[in-house]
N, C-alpha and C. Protein backbone atom coordinates (compact mmCIF):
# COMPACT_ATOMS: atom_id res chain seq x y z
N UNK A 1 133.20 50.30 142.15
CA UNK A 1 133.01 50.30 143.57
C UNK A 1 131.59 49.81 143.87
N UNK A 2 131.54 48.52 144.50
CA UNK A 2 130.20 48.24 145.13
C UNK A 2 129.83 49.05 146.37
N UNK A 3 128.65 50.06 146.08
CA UNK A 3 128.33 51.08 147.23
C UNK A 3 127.45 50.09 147.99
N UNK A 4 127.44 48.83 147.70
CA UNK A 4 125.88 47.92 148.94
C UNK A 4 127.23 47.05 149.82
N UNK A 5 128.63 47.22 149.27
CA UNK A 5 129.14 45.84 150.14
C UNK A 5 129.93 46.98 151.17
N UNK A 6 129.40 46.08 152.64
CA UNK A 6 129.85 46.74 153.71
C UNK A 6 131.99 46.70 153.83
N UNK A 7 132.24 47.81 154.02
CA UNK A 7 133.93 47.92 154.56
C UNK A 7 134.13 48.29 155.76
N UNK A 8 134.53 46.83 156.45
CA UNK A 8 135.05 46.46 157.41
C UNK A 8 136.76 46.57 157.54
N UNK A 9 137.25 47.34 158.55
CA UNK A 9 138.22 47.25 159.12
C UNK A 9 138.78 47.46 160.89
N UNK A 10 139.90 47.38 160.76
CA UNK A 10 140.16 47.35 162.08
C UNK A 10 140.39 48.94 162.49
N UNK A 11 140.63 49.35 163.92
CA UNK A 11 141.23 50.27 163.80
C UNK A 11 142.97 50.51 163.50
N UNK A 12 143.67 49.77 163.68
CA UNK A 12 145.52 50.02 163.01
C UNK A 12 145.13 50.08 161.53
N UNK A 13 143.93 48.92 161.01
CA UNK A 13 144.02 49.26 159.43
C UNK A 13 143.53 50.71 159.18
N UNK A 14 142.60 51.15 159.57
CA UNK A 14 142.27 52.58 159.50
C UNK A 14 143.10 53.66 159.89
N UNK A 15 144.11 53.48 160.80
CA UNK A 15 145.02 54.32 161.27
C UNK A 15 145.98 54.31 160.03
N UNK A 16 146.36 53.26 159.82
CA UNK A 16 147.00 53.20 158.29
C UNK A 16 146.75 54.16 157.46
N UNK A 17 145.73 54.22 157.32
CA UNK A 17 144.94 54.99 156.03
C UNK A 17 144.59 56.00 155.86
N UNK A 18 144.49 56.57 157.18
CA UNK A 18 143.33 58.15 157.38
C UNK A 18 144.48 59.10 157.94
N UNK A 19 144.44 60.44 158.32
CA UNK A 19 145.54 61.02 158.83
C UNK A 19 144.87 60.92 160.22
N UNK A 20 145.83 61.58 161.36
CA UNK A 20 145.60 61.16 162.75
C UNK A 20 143.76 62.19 162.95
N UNK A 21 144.02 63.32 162.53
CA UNK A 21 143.08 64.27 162.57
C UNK A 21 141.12 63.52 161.86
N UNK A 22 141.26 62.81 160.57
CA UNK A 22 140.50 61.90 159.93
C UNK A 22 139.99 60.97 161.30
N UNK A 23 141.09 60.29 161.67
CA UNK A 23 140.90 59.10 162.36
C UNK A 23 139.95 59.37 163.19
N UNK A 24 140.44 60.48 164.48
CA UNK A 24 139.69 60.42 165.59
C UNK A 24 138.30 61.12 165.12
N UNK A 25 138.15 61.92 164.60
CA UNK A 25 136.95 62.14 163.62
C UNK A 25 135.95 60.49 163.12
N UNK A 26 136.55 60.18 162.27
CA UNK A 26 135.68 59.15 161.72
C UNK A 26 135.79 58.05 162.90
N UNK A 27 136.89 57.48 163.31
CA UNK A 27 136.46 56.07 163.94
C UNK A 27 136.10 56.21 165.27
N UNK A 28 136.94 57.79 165.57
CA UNK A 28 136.26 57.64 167.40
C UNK A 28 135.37 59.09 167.71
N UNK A 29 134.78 59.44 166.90
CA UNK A 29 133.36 60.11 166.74
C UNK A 29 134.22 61.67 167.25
N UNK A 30 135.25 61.63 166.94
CA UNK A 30 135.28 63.18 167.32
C UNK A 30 135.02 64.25 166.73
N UNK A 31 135.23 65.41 166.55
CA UNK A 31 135.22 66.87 165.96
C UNK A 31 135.90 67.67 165.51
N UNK A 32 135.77 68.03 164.26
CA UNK A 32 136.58 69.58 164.10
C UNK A 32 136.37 70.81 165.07
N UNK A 33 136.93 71.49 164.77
CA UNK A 33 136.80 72.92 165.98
C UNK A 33 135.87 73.84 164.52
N UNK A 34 134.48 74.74 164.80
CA UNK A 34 133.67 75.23 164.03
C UNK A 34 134.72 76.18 162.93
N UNK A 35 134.25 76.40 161.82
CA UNK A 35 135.10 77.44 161.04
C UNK A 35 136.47 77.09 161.04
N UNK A 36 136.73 76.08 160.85
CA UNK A 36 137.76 75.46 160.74
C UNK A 36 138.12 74.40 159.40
N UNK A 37 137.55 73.59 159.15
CA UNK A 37 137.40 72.57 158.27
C UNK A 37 137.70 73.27 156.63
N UNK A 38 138.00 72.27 156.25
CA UNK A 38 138.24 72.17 154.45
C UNK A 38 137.05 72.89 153.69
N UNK A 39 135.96 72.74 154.11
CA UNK A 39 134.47 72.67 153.35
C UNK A 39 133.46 74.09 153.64
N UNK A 40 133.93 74.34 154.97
CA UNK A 40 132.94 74.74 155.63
C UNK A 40 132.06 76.23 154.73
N UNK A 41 132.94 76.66 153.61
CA UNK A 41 132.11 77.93 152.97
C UNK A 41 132.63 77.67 151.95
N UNK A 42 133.36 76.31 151.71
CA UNK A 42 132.78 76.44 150.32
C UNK A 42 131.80 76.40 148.96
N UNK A 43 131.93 76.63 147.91
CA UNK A 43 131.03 76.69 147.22
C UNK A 43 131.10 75.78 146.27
N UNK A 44 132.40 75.19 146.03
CA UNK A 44 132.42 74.09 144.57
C UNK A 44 131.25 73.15 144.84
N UNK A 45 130.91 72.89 143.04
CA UNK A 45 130.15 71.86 142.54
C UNK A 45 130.82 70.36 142.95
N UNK A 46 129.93 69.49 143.13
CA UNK A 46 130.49 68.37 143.48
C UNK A 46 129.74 67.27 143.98
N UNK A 47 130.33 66.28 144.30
CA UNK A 47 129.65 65.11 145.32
C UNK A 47 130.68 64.71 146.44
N UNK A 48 130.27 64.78 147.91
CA UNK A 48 131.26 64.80 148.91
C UNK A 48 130.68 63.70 149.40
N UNK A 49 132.37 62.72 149.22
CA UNK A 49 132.14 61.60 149.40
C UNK A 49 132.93 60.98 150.72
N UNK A 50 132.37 59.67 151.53
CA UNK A 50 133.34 59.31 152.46
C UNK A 50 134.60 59.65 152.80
N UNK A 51 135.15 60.03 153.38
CA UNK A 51 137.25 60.04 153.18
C UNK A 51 137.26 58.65 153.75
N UNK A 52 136.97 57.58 154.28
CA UNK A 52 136.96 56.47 154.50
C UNK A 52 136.68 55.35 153.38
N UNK A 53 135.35 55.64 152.84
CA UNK A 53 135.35 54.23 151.96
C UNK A 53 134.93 55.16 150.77
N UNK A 54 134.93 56.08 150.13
CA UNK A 54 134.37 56.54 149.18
C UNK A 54 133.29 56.93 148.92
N UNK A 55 132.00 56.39 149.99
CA UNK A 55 130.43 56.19 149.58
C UNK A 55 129.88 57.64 149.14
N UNK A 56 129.30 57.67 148.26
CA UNK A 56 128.95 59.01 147.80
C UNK A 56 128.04 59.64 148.58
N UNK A 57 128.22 60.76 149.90
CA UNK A 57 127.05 61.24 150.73
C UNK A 57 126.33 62.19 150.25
N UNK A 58 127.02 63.29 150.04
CA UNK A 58 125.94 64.84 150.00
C UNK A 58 126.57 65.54 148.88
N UNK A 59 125.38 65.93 147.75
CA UNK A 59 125.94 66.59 146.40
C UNK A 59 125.78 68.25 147.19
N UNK A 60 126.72 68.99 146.18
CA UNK A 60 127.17 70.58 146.44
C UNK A 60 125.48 71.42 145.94
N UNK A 61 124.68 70.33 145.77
CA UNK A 61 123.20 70.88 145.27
C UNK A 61 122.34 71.05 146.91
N UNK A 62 122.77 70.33 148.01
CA UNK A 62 121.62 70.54 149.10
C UNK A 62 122.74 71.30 150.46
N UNK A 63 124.14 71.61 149.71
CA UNK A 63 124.74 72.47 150.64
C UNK A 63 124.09 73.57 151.02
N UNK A 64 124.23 74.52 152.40
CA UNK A 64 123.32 75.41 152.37
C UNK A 64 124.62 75.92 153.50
N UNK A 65 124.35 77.46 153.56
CA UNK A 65 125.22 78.36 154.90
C UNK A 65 124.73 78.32 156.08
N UNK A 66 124.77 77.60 157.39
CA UNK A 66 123.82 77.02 158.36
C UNK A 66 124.24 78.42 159.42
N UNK A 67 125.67 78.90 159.13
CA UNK A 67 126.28 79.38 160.06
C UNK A 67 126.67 78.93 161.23
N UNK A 68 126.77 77.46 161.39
CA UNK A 68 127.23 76.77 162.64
C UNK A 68 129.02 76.43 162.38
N UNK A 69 129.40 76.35 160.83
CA UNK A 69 130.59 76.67 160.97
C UNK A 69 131.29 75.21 160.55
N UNK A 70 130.42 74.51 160.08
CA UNK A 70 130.60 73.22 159.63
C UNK A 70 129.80 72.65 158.04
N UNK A 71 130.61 72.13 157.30
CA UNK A 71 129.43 72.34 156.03
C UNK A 71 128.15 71.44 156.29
N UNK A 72 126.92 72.11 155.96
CA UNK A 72 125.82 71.17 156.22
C UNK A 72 124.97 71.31 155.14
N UNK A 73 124.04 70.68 155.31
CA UNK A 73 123.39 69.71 153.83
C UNK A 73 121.95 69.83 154.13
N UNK A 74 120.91 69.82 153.48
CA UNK A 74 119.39 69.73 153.80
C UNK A 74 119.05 68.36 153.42
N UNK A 75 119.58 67.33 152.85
CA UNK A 75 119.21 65.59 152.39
C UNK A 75 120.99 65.38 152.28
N UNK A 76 120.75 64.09 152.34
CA UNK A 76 121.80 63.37 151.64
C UNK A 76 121.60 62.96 150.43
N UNK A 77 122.69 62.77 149.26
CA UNK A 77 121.97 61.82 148.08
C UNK A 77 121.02 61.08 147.87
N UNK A 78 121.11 59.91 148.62
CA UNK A 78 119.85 58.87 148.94
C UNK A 78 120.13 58.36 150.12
N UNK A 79 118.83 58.17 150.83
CA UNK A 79 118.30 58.31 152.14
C UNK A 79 119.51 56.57 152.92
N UNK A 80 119.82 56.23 151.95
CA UNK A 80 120.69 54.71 152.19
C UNK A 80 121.63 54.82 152.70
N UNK A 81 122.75 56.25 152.19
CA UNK A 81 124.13 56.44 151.64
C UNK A 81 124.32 56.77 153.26
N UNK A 82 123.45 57.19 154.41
CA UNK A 82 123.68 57.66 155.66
C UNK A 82 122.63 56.77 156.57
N UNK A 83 123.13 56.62 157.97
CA UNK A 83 122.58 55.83 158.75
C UNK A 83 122.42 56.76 160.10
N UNK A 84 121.35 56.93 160.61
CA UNK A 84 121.26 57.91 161.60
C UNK A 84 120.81 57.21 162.88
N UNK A 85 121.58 57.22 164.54
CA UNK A 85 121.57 56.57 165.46
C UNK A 85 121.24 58.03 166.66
N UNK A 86 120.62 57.91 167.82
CA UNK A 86 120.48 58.36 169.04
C UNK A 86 122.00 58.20 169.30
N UNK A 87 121.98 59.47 170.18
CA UNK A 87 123.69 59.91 170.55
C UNK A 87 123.44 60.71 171.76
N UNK A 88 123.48 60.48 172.71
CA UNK A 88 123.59 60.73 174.40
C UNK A 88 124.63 61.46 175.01
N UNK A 89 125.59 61.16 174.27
CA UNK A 89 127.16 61.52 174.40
C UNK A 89 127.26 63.23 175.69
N UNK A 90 126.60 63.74 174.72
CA UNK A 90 126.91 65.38 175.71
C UNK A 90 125.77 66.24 175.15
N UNK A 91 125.46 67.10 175.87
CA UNK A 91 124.38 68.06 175.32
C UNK A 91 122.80 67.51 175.42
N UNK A 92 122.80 66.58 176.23
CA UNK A 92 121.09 65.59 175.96
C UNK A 92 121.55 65.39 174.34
N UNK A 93 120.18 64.64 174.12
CA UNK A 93 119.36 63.64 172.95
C UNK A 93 120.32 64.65 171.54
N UNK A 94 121.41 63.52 170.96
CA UNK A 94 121.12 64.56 169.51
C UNK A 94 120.91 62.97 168.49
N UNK A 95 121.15 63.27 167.26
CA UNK A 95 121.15 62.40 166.15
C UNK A 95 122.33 62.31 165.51
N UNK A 96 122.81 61.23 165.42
CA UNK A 96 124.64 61.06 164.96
C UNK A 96 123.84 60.72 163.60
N UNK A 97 124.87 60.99 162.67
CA UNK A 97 125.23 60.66 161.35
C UNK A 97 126.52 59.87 160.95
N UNK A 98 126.10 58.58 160.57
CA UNK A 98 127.28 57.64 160.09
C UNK A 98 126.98 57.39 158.23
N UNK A 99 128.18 57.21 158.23
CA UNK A 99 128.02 56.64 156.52
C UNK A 99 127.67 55.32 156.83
N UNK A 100 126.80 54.64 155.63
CA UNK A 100 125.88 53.39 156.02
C UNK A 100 126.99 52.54 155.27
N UNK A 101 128.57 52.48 154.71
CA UNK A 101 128.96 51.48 153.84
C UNK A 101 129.95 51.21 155.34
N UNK A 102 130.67 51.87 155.92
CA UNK A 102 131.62 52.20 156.75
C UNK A 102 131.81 52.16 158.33
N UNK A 103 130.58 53.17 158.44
CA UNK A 103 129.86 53.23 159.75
C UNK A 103 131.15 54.43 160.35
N UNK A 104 131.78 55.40 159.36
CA UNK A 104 132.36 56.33 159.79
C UNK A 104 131.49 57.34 160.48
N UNK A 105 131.83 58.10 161.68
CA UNK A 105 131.03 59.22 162.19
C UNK A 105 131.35 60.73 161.13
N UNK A 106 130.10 61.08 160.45
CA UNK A 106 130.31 61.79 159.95
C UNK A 106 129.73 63.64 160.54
N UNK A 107 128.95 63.47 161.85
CA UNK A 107 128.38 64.62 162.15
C UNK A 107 127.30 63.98 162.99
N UNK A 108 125.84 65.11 162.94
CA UNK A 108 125.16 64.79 163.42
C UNK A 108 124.00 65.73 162.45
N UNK A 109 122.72 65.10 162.98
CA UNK A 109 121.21 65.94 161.72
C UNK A 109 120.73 67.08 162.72
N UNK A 110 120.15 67.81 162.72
CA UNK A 110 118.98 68.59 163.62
C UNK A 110 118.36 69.16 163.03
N UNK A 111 117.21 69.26 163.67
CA UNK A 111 115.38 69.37 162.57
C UNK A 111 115.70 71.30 162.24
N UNK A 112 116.86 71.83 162.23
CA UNK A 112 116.58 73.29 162.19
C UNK A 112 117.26 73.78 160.76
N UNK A 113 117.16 72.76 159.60
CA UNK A 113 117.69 73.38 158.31
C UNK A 113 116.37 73.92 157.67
N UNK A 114 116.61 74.04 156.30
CA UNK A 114 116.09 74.55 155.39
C UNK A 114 115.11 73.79 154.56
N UNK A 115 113.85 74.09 153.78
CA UNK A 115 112.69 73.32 153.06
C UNK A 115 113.42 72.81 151.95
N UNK A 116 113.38 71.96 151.56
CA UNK A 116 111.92 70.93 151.73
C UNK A 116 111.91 70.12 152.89
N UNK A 117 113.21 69.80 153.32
CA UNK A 117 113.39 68.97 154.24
C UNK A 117 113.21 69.38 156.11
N UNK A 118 113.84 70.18 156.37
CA UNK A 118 114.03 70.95 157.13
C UNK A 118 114.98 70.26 158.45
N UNK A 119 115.97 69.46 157.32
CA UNK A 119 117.06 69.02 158.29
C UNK A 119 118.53 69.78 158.03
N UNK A 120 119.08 69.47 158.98
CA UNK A 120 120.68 69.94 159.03
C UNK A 120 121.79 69.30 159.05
N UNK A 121 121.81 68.46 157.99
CA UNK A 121 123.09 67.57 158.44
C UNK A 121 124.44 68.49 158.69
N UNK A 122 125.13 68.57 159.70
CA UNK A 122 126.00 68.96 159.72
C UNK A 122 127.37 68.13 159.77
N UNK A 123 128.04 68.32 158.97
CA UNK A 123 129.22 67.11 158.81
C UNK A 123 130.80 67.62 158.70
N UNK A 124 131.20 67.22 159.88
CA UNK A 124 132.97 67.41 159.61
C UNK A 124 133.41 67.58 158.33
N UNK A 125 134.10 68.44 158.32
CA UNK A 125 134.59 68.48 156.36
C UNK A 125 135.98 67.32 156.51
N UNK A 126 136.85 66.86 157.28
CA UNK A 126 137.89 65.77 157.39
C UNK A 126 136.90 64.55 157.50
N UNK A 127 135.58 64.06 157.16
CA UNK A 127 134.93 63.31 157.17
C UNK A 127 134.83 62.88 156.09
N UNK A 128 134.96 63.88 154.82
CA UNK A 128 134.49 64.35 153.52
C UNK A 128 135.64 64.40 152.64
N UNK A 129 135.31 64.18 151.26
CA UNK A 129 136.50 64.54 149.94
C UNK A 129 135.05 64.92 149.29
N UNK A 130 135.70 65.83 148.58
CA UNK A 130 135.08 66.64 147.39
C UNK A 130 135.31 66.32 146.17
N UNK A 131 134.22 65.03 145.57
CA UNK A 131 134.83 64.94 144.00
C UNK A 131 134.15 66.09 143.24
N UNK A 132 134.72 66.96 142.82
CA UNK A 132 134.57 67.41 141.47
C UNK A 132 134.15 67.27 140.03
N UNK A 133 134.56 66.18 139.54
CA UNK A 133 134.80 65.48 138.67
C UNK A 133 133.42 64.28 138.89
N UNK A 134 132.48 63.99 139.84
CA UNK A 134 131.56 63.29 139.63
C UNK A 134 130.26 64.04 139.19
N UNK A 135 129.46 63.00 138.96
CA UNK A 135 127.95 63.46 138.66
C UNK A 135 127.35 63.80 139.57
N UNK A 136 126.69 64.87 139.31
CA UNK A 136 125.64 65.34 140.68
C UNK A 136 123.91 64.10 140.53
C-alpha cells in the first residue's frame, strides 16, 4: 500500500464500499452518538487505521479515557497520516480532523488532552478499523 498516493473517489463509489452508518460519518462529516461506537473503551493493542483507505492513523499507545465518549488519542502516528482544517459548522471555531490519504472526516482535535502533547483527537470509532496484527 502506497500511504503518499492520494485515494480519490466518488461518492456512489464510496457508498459501494462503506456501510450507510461509515458513509455519512466519513464522506459527509457526520457523527456517532457519544458511548456508542466500536472503540470507545477499548483497550486492545493495535494501530487504528482508516475504514476508508487503510492509512495508518492512531496506535493503541497514545489512546487515553477522555470521557467524552468517543475514542481519543494525544498524537497521531505521524503528524502526515492526519490533516487538520477550521470547522465553523456548529458550536463556534473547532478543528476537524481528516485522514491526509482520503480526506475522510475522522473527528475533530481540542487543546484539552493529555502531556506531552496536550491534544485530543477525538475520532468516530466507524471512522476506524483496529489492526491488531500490525506494528505499533
Amino acid at each position: 500500500m502506497d500511504l503518499d498516493q492520494k485515494v480519490i473517489k466518488t461518492d456512489q463509489e464510496w457508498s459501494e464500499l462503506l456501510s450507510e452508518q461509515q458513509f455519512n460519518v466519513t464522506r459527509k462529516k457526520g457523527t456517532e452518538r457519544a458511548f456508542t461506537g466500536e472503540y470507545w473503551e477499548t483497550k486492545n493493542e493495535g494501530t487504528y487505521r482508516c475504514v476508508c483507505c487503510g492509512n495508518p492513523l492512531f496506535s493503541s499507545q497514545s489512546k487515553f479515557d477522555s470521557g467524552s465518549g468517543w475514542p481519543s488519542f494525544w498524537q497521531p502516528i505521524a503528524p502526515q497520516r492526519v490533516v487538520t482544517i477550521p470547522d465553523f459548522s456548529i458550536l463556534g471555531k473547532r478543528t476537524e480532523v481528516l485522514c491526509s490519504r482520503c480526506n475522510a472526516h475522522l473527528g475533530h482535535v481540542f487543546n484539552d488532552g493529555p502531556q506531552p502533547t496536550g491534544k485530543r483527537f477525538c475520532v468516530n470509532s466507524v471512522a476506524m478499523v483496529l489492526d491488531t496484527e500490525a506494528g505499533e
